[in-house]
N, C-alpha and C. Protein backbone atom coordinates (compact mmCIF):
# COMPACT_ATOMS: atom_id res chain seq x y z
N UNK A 1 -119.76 -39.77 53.96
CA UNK A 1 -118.42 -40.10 54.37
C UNK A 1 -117.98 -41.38 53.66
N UNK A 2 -117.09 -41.53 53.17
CA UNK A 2 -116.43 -42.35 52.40
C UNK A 2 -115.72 -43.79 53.24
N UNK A 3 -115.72 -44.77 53.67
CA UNK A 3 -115.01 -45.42 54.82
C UNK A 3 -113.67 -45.86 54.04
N UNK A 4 -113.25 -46.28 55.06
CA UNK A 4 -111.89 -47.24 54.43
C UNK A 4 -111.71 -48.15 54.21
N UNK A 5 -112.83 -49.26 54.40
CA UNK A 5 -113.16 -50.48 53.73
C UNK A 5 -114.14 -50.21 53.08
N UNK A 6 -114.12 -51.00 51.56
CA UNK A 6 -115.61 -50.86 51.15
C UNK A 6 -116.83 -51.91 51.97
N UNK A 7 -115.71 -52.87 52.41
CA UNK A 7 -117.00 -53.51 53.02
C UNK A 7 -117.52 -53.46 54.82
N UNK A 8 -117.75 -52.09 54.89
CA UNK A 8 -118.17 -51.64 55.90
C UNK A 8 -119.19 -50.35 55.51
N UNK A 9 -120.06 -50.74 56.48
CA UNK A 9 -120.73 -49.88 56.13
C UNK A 9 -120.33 -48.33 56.77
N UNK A 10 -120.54 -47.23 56.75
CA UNK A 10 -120.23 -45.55 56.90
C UNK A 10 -120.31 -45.55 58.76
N UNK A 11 -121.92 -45.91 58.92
CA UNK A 11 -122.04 -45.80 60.57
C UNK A 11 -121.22 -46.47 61.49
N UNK A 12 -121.26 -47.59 60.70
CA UNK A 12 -120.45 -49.22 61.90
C UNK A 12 -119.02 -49.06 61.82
N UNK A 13 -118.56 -47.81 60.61
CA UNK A 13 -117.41 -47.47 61.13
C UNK A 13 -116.66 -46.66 61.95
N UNK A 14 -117.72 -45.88 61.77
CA UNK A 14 -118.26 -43.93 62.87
C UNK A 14 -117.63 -45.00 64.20
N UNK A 15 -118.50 -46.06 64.60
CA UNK A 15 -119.17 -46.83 65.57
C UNK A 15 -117.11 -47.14 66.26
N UNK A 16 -116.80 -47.72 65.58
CA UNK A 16 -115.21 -48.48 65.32
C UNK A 16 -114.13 -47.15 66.04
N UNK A 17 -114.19 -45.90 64.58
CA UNK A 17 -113.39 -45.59 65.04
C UNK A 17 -113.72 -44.66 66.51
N UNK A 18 -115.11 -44.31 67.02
CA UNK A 18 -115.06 -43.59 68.43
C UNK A 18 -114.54 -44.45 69.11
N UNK A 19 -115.23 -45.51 69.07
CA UNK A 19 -114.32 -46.95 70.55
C UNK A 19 -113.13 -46.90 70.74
N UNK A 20 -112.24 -46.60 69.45
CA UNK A 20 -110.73 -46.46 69.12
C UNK A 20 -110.44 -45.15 69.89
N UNK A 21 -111.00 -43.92 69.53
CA UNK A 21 -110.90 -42.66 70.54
C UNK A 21 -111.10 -42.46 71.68
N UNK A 22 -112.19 -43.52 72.53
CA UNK A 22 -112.54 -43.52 73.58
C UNK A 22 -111.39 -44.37 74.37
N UNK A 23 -110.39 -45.58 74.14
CA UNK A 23 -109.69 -46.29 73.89
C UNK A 23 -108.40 -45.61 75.50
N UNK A 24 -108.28 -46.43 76.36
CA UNK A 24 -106.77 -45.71 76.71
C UNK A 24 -105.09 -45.88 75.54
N UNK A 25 -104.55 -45.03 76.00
CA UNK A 25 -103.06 -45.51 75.03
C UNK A 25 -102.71 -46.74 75.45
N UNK A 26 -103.08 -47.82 76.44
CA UNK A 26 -102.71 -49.09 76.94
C UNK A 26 -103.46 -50.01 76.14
N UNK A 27 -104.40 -49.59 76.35
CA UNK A 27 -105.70 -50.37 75.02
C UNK A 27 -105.37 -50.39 73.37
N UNK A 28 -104.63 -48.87 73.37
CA UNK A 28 -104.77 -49.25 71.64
C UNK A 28 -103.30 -49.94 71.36
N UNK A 29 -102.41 -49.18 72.33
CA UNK A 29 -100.93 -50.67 71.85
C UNK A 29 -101.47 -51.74 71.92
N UNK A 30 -102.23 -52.45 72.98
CA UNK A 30 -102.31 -53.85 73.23
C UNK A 30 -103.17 -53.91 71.83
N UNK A 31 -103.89 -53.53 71.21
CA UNK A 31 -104.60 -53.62 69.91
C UNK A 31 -103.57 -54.35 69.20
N UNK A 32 -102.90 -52.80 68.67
CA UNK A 32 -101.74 -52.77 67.57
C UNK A 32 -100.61 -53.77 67.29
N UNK A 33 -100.68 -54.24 68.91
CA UNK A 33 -99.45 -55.54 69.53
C UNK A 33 -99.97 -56.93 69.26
N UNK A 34 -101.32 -56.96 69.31
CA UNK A 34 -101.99 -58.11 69.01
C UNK A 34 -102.03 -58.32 67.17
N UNK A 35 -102.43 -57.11 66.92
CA UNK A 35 -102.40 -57.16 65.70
C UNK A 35 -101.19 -57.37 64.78
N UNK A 36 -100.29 -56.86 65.19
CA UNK A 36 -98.84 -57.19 64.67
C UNK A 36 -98.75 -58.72 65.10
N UNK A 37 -98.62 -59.47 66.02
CA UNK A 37 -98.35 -60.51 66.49
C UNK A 37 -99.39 -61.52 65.41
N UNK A 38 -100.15 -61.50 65.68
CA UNK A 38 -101.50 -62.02 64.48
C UNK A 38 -100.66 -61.98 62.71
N UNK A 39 -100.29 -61.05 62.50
CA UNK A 39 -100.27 -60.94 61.16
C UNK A 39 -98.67 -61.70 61.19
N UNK A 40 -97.80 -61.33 62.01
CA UNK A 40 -96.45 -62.40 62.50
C UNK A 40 -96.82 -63.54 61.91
N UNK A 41 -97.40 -64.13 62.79
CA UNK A 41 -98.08 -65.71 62.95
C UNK A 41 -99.11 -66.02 61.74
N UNK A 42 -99.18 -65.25 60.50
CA UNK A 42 -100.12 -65.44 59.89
C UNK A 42 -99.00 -65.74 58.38
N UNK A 43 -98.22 -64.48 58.43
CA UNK A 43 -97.01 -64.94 57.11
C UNK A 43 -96.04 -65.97 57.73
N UNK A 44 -95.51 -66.41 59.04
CA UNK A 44 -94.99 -67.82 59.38
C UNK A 44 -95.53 -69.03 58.96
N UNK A 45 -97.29 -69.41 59.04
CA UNK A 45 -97.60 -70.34 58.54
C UNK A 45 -97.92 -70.50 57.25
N UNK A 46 -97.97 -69.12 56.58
CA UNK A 46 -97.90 -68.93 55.37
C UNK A 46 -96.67 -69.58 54.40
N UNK A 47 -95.46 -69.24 55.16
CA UNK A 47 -94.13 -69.83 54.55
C UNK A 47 -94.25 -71.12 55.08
N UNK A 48 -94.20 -71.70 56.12
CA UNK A 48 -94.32 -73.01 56.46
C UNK A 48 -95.31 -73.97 55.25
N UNK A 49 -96.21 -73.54 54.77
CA UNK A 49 -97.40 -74.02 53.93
C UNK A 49 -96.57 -74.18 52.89
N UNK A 50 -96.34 -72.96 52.04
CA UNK A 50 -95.59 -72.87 50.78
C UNK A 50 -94.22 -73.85 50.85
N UNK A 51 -93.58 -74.08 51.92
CA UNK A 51 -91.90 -74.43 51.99
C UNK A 51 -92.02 -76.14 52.73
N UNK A 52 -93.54 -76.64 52.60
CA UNK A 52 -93.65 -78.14 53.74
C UNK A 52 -92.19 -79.05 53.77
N UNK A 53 -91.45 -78.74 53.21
CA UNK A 53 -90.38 -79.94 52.73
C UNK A 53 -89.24 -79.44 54.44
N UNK A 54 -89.02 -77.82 54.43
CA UNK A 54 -88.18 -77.40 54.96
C UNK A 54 -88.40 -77.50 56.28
N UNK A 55 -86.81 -77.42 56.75
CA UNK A 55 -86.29 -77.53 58.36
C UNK A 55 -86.58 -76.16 58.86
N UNK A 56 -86.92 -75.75 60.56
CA UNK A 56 -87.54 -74.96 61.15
C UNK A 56 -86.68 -73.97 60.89
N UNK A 57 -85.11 -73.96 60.87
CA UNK A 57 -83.96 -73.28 60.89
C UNK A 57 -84.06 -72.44 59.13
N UNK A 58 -84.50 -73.35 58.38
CA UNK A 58 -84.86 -72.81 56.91
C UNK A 58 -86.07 -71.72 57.07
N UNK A 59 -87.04 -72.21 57.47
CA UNK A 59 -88.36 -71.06 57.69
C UNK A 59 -87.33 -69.98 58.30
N UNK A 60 -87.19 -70.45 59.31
CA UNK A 60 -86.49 -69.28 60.39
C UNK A 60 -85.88 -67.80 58.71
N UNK A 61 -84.98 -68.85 58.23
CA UNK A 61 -84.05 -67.53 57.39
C UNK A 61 -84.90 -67.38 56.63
N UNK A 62 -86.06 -67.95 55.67
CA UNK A 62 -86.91 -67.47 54.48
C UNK A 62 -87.74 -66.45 55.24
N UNK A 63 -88.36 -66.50 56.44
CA UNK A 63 -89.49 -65.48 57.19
C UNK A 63 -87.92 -64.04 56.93
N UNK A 64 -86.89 -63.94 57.69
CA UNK A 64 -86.32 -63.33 58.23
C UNK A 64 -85.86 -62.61 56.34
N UNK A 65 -85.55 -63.36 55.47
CA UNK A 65 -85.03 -63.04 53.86
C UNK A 65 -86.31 -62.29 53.49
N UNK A 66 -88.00 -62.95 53.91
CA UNK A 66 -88.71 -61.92 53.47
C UNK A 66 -89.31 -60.64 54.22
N UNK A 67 -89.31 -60.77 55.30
CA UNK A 67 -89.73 -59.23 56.32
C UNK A 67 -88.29 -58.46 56.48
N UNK A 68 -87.21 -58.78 56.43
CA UNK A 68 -86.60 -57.86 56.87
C UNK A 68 -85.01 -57.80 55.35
N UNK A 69 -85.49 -58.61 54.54
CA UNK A 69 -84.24 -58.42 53.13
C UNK A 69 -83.04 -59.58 53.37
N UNK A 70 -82.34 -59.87 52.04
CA UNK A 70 -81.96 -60.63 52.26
C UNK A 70 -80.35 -60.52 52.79
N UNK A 71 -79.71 -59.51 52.80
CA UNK A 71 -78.78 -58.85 53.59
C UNK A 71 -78.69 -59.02 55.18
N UNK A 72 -80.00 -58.88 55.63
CA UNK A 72 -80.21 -59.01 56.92
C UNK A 72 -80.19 -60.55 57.11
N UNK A 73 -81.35 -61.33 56.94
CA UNK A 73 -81.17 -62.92 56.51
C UNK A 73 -79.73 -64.15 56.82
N UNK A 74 -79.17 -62.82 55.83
CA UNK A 74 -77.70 -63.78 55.64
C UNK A 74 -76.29 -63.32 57.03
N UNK A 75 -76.65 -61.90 57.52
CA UNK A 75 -75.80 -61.76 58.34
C UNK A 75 -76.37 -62.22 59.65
N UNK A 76 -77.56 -62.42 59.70
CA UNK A 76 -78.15 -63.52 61.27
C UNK A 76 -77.93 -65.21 60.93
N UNK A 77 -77.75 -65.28 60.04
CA UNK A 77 -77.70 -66.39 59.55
C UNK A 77 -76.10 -66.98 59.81
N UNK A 78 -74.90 -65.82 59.33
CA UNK A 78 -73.56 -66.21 59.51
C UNK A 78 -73.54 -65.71 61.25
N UNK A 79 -73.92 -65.01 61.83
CA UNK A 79 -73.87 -64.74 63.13
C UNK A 79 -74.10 -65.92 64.12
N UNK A 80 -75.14 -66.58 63.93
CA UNK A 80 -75.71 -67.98 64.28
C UNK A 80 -75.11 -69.02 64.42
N UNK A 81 -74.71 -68.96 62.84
CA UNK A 81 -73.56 -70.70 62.55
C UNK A 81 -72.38 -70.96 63.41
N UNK A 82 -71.92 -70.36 64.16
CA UNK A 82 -70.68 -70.85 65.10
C UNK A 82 -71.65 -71.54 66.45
N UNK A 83 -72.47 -70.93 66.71
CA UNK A 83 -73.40 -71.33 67.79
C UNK A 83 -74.19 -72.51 67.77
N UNK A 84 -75.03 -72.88 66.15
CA UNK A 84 -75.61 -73.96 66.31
C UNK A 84 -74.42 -74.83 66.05
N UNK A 85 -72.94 -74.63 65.70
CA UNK A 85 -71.80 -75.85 65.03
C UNK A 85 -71.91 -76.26 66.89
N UNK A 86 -71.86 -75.20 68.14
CA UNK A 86 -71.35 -75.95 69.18
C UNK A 86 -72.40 -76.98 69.75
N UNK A 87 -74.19 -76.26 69.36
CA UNK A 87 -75.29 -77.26 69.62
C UNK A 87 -74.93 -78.75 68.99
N UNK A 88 -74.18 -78.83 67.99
CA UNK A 88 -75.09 -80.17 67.24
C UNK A 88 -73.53 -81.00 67.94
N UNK A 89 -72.74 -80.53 68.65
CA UNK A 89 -71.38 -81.27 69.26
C UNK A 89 -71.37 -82.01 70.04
């Protein structure tokens, strides 16, 4: 059997994916949810690293310009600006 990492070995993955089958559907979202959330929090500090100079509101649109395009980005971005003009008043 061929695995899907090479760096696993064939059995310890046998091993992986039964636990995954044995698994309730509550168990494997909370997996999948953790795992999404993890990898979230993993390209945020990623841009934060690359961008140290920038304001939280800048990350905010570069995360948002790279997971979801920059179309999207710019119309949360003009959606926003009337709201933070009344914060900073």
């Amino acid at each position: 059997m061929r695995t899907q990492s090479p760096d696993t070995l064939p059995e310890a993955e046998m091993v992986q994916i039964e636990l995954i089958r044995r698994s309730s559907i509550a168990r494997r979202f909370e997996m999948v949810r953790s795992l999404s959330a993890f990898t979230r929090q993993l390209a945020w500090e990623g841009i934060k690293r690359a961008n140290p100079s920038s304001t939280e509101e800048e990350i905010k649109y570069i995360f948002l310009k790279v997971h979801y395009g920059e179309k999207l980005a710019e119309a949360v971005q003009l959606y926003l600006a009337p709201r933070q003009e009344k914060q900073s008043c």
